[in-house]
PDB file of N, CA and C in Angstrom:
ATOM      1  N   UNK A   1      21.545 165.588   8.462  1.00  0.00           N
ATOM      2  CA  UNK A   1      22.824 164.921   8.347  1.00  0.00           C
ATOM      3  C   UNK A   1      23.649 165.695   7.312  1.00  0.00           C
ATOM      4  N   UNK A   2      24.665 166.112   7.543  1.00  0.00           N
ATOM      5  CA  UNK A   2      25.616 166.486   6.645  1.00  0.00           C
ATOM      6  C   UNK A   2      26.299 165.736   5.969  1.00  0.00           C
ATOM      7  N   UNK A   3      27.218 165.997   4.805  1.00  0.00           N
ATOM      8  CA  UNK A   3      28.042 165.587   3.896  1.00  0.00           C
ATOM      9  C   UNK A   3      29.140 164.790   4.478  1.00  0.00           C
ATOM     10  N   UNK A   4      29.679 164.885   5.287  1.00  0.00           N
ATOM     11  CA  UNK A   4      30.521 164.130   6.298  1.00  0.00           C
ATOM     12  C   UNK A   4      30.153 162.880   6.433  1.00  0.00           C
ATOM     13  N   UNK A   5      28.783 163.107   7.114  1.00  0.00           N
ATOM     14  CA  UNK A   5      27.964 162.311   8.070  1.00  0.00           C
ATOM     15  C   UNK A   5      27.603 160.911   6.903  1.00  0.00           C
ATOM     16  N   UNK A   6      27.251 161.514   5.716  1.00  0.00           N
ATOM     17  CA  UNK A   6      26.261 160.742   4.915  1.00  0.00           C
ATOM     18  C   UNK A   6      27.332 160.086   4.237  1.00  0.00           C
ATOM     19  N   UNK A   7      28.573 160.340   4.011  1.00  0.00           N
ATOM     20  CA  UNK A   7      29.937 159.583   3.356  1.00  0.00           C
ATOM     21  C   UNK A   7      30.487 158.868   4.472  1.00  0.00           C
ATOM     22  N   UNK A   8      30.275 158.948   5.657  1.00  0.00           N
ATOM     23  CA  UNK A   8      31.096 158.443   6.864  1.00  0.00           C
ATOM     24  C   UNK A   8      29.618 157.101   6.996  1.00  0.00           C
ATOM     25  N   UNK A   9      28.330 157.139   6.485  1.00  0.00           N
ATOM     26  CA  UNK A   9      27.887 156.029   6.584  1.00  0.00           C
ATOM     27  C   UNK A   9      27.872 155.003   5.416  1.00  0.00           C
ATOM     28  N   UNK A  10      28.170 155.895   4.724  1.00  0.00           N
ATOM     29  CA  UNK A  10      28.188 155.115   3.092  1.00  0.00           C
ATOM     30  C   UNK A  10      29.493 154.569   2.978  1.00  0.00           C
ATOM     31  N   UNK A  11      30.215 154.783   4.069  1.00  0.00           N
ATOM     32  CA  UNK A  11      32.193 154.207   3.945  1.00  0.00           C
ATOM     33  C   UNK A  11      31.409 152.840   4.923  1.00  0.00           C
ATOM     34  N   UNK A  12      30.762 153.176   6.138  1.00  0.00           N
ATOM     35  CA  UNK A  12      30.621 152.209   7.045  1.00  0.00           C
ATOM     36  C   UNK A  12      29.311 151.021   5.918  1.00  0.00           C
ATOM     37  N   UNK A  13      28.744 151.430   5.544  1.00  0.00           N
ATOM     38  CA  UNK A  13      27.729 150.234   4.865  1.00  0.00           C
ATOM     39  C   UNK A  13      28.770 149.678   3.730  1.00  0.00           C
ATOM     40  N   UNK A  14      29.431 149.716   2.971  1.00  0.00           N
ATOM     41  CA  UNK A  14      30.412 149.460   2.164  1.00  0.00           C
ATOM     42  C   UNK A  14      31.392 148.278   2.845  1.00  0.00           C
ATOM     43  N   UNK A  15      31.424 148.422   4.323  1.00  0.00           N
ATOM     44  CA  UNK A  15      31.774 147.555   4.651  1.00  0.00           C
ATOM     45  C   UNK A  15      31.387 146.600   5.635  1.00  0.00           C
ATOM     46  N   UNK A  16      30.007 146.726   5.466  1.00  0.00           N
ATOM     47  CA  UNK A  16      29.119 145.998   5.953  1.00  0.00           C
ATOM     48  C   UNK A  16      28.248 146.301   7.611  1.00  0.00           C
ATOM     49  N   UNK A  17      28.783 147.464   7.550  1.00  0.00           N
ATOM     50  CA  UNK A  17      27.849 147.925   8.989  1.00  0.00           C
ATOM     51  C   UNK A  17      26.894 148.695   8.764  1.00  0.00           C
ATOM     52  N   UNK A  18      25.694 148.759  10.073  1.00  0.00           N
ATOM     53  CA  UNK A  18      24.844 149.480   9.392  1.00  0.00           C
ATOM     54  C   UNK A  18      24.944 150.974   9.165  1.00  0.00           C
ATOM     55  N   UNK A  19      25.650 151.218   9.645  1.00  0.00           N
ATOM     56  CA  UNK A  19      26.026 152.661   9.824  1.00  0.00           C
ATOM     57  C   UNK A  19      27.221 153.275  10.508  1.00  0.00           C
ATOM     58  N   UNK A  20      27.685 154.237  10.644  1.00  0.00           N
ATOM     59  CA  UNK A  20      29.082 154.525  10.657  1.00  0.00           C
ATOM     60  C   UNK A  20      29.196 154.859  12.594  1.00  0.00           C
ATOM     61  N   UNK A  21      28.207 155.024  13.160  1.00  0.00           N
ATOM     62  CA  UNK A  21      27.889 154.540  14.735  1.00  0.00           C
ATOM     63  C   UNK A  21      28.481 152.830  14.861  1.00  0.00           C
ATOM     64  N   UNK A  22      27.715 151.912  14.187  1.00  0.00           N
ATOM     65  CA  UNK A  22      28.286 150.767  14.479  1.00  0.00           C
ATOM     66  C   UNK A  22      29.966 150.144  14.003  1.00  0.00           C
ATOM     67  N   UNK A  23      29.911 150.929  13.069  1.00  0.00           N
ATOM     68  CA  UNK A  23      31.459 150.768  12.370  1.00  0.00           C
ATOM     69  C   UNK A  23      32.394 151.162  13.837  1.00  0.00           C
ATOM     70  N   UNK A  24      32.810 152.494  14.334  1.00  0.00           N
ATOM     71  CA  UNK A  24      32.905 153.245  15.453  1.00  0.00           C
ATOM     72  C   UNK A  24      33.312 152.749  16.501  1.00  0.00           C
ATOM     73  N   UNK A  25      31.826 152.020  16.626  1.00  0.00           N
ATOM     74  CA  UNK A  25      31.962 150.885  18.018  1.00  0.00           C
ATOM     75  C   UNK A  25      32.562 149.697  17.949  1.00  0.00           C
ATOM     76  N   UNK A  26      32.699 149.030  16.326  1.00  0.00           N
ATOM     77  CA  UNK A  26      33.595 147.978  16.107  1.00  0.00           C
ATOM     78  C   UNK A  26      34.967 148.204  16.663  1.00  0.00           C
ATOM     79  N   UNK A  27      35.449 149.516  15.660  1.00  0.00           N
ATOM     80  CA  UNK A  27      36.637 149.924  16.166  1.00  0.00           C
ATOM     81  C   UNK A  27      37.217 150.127  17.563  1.00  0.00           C
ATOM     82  N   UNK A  28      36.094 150.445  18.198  1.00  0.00           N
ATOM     83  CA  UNK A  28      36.960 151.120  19.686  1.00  0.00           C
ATOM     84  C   UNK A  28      36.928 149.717  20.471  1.00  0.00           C
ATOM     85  N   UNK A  29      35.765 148.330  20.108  1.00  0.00           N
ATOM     86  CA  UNK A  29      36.057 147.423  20.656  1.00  0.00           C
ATOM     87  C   UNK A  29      36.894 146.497  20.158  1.00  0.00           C
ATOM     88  N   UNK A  30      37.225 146.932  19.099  1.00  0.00           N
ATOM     89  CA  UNK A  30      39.129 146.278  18.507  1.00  0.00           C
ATOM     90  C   UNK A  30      40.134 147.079  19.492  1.00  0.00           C
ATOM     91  N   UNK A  31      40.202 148.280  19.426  1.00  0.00           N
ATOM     92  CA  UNK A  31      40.898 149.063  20.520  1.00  0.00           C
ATOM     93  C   UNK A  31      40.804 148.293  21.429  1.00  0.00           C
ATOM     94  N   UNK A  32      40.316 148.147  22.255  1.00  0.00           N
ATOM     95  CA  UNK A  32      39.902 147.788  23.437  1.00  0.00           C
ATOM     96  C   UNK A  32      40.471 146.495  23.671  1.00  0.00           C
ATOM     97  N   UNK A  33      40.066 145.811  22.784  1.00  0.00           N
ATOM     98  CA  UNK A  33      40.735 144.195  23.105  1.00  0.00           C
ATOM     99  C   UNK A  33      42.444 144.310  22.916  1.00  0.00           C
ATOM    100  N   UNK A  34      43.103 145.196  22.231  1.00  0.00           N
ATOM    101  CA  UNK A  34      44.025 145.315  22.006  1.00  0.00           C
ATOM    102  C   UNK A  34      45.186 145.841  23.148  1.00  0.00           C
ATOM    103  N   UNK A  35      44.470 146.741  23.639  1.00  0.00           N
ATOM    104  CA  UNK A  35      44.213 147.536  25.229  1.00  0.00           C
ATOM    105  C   UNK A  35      44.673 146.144  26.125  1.00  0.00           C
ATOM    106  N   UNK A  36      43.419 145.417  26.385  1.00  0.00           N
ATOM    107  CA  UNK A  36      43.457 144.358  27.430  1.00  0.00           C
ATOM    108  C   UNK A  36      44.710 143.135  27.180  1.00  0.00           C
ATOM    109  N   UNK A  37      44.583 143.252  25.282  1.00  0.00           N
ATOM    110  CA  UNK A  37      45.664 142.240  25.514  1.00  0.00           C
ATOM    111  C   UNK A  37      47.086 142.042  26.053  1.00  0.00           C
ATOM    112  N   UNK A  38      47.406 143.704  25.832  1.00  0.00           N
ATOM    113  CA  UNK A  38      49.113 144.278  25.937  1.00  0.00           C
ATOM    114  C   UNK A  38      48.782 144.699  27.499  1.00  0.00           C
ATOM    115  N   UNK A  39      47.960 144.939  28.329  1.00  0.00           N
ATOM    116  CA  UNK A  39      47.342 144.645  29.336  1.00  0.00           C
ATOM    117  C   UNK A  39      48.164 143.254  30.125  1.00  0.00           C
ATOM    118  N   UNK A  40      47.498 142.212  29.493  1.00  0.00           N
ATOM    119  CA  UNK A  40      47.628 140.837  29.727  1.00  0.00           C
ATOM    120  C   UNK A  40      49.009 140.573  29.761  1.00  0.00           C
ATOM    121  N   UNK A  41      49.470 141.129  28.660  1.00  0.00           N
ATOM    122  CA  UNK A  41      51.117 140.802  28.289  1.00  0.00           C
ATOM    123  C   UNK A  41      52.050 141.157  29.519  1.00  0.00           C
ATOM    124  N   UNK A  42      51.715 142.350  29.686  1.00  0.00           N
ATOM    125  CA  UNK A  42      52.651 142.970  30.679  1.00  0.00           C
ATOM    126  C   UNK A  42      52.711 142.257  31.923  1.00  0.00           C
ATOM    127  N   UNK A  43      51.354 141.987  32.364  1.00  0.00           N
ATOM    128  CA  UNK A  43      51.093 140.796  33.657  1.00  0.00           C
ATOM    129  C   UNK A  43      51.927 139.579  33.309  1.00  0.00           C
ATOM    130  N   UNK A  44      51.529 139.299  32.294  1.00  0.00           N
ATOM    131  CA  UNK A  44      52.296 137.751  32.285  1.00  0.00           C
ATOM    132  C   UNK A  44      53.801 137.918  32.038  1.00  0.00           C
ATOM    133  N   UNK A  45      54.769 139.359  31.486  1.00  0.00           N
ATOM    134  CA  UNK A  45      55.949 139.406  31.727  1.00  0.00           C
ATOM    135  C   UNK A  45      56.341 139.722  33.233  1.00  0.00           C
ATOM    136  N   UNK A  46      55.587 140.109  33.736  1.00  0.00           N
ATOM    137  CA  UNK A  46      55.622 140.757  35.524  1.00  0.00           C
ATOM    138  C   UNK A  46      56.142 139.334  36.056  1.00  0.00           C
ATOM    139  N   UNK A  47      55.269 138.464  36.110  1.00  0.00           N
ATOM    140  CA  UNK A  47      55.377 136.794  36.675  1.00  0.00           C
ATOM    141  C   UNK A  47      56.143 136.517  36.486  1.00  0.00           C
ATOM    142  N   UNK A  48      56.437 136.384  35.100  1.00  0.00           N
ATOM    143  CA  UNK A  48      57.814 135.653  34.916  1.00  0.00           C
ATOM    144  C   UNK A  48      59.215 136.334  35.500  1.00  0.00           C
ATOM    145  N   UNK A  49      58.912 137.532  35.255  1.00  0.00           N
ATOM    146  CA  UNK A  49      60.326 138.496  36.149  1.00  0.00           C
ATOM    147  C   UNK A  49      60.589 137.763  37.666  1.00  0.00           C
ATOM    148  N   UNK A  50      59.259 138.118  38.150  1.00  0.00           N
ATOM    149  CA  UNK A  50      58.989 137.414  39.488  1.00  0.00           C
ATOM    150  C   UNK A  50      59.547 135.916  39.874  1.00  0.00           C
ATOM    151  N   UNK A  51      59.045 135.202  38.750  1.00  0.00           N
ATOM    152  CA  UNK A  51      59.273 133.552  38.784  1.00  0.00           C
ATOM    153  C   UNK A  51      61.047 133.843  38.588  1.00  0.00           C
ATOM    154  N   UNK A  52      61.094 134.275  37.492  1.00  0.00           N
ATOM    155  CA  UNK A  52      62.801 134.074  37.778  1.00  0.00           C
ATOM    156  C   UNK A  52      63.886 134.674  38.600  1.00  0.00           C
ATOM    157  N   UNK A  53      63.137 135.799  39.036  1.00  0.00           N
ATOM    158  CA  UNK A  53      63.799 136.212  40.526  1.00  0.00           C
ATOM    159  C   UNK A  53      64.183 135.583  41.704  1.00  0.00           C
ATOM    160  N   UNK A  54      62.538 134.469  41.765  1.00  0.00           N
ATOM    161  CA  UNK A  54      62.632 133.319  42.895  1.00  0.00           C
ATOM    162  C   UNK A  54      63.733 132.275  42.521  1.00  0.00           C
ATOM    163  N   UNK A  55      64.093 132.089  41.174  1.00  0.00           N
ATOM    164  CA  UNK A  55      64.246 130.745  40.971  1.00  0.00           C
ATOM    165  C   UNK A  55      65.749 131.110  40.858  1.00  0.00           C
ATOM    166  N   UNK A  56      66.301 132.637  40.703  1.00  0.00           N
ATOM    167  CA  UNK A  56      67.457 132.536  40.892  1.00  0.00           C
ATOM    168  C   UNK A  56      67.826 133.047  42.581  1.00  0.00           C
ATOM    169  N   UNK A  57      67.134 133.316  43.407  1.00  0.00           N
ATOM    170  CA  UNK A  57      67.529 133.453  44.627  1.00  0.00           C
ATOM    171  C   UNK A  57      67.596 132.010  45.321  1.00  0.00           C
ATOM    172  N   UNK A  58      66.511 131.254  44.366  1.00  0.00           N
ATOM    173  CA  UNK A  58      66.999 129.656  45.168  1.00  0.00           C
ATOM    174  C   UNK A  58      67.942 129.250  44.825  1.00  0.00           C
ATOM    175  N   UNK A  59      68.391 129.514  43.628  1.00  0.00           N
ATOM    176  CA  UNK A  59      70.001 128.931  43.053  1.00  0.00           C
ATOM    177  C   UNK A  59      70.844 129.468  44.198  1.00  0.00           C
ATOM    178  N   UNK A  60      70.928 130.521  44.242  1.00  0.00           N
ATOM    179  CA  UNK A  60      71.827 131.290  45.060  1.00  0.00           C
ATOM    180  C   UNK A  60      71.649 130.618  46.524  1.00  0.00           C
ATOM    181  N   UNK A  61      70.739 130.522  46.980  1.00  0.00           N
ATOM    182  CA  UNK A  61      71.063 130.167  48.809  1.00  0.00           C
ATOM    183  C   UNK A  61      71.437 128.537  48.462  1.00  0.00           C
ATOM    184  N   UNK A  62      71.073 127.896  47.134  1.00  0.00           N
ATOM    185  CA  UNK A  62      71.334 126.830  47.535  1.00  0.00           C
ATOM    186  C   UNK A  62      73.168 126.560  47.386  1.00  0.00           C
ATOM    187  N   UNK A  63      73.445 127.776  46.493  1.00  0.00           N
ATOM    188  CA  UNK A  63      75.037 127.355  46.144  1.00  0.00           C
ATOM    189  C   UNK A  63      75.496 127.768  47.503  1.00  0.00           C
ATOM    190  N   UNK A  64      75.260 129.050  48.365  1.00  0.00           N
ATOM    191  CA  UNK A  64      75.864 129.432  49.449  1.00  0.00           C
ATOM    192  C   UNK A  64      75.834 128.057  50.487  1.00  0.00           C
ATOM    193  N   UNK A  65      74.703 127.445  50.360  1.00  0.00           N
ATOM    194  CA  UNK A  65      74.315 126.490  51.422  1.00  0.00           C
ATOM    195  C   UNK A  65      75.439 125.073  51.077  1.00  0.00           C
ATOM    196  N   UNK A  66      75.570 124.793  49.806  1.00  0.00           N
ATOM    197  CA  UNK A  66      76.198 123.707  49.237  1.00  0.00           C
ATOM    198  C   UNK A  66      78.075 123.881  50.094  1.00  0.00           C
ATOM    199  N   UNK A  67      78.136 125.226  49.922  1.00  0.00           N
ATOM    200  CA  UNK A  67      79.595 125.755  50.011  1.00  0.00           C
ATOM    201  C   UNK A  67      79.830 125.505  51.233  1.00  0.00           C
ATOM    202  N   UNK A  68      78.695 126.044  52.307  1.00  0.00           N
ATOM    203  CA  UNK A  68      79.327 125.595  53.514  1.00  0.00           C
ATOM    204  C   UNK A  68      78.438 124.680  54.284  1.00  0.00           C
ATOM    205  N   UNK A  69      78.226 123.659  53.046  1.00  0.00           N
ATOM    206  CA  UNK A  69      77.733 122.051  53.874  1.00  0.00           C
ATOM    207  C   UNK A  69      77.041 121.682  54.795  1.00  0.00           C
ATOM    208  N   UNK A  70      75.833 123.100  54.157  1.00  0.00           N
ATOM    209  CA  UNK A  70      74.475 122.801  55.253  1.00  0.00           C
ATOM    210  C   UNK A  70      73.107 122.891  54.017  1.00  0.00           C
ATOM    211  N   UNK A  71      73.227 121.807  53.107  1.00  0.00           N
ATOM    212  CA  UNK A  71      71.881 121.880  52.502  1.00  0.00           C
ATOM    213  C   UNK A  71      70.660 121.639  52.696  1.00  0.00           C
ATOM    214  N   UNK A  72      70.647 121.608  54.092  1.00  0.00           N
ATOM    215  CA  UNK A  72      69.555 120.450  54.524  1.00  0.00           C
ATOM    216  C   UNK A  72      68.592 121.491  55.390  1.00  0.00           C
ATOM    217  N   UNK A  73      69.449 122.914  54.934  1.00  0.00           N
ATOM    218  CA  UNK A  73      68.851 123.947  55.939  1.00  0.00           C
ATOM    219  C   UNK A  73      67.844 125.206  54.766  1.00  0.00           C
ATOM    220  N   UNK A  74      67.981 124.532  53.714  1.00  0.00           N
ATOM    221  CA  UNK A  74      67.115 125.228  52.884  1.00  0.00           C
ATOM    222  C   UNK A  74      65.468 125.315  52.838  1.00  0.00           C
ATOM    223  N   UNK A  75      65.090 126.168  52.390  1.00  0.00           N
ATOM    224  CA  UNK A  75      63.861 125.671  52.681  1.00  0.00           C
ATOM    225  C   UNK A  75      63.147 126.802  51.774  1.00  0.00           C
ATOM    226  N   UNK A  76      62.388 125.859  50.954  1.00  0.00           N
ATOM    227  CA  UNK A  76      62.064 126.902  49.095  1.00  0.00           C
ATOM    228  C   UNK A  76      59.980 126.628  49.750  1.00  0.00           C
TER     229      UNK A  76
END
C-alpha cells in the first residue's frame, strides 16, 4: 500500500468507515440516489407538462364548444 493509499484510509476511518473502499462506495451510492432523484424529478415535471397540456386543450374545446352552443358534444 502506498502513501496515498494509507492516508486515503486513515481520511476514510476518521470518518467512520472501514476503509477508504467503503467510504467510495458510500459516495457513489449518494451519487446515485442523487442521479435517480433528479431522474424522478424530471418524470414528475414531464406529467405535469402533460397534465396541463390536457387540461388546457379541454379548456379550449370546451370554450370553442360553449361559443357555438354545442356542449353536450364534448367528450374529456
Amino acid at each position: 500500500m502506498n502513501r496515498c493509499e494509507w492516508e486515503a484510509d486513515a481520511a476514510a476511518r476518521r470518518r467512520g468507515f472501514a476503509d477508504r473502499h467503503e467510504l467510495f462506495a458510500a459516495i457513489a451510492a449518494e451519487r446515485l440516489a442523487a442521479i435517480r432523484e433528479a431522474e424522478h424529478l424530471r418524470e414528475v415535471e414531464a406529467a405535469r407538462e402533460a397534465s396541463n397540456s390536457k387540461v388546457s386543450d379541454w379548456i379550449g374545446r370546451f370554450d370553442r364548444a360553449r361559443q357555438s352552443n354545442c356542449a353536450h358534444n364534448i367528450t374529456i
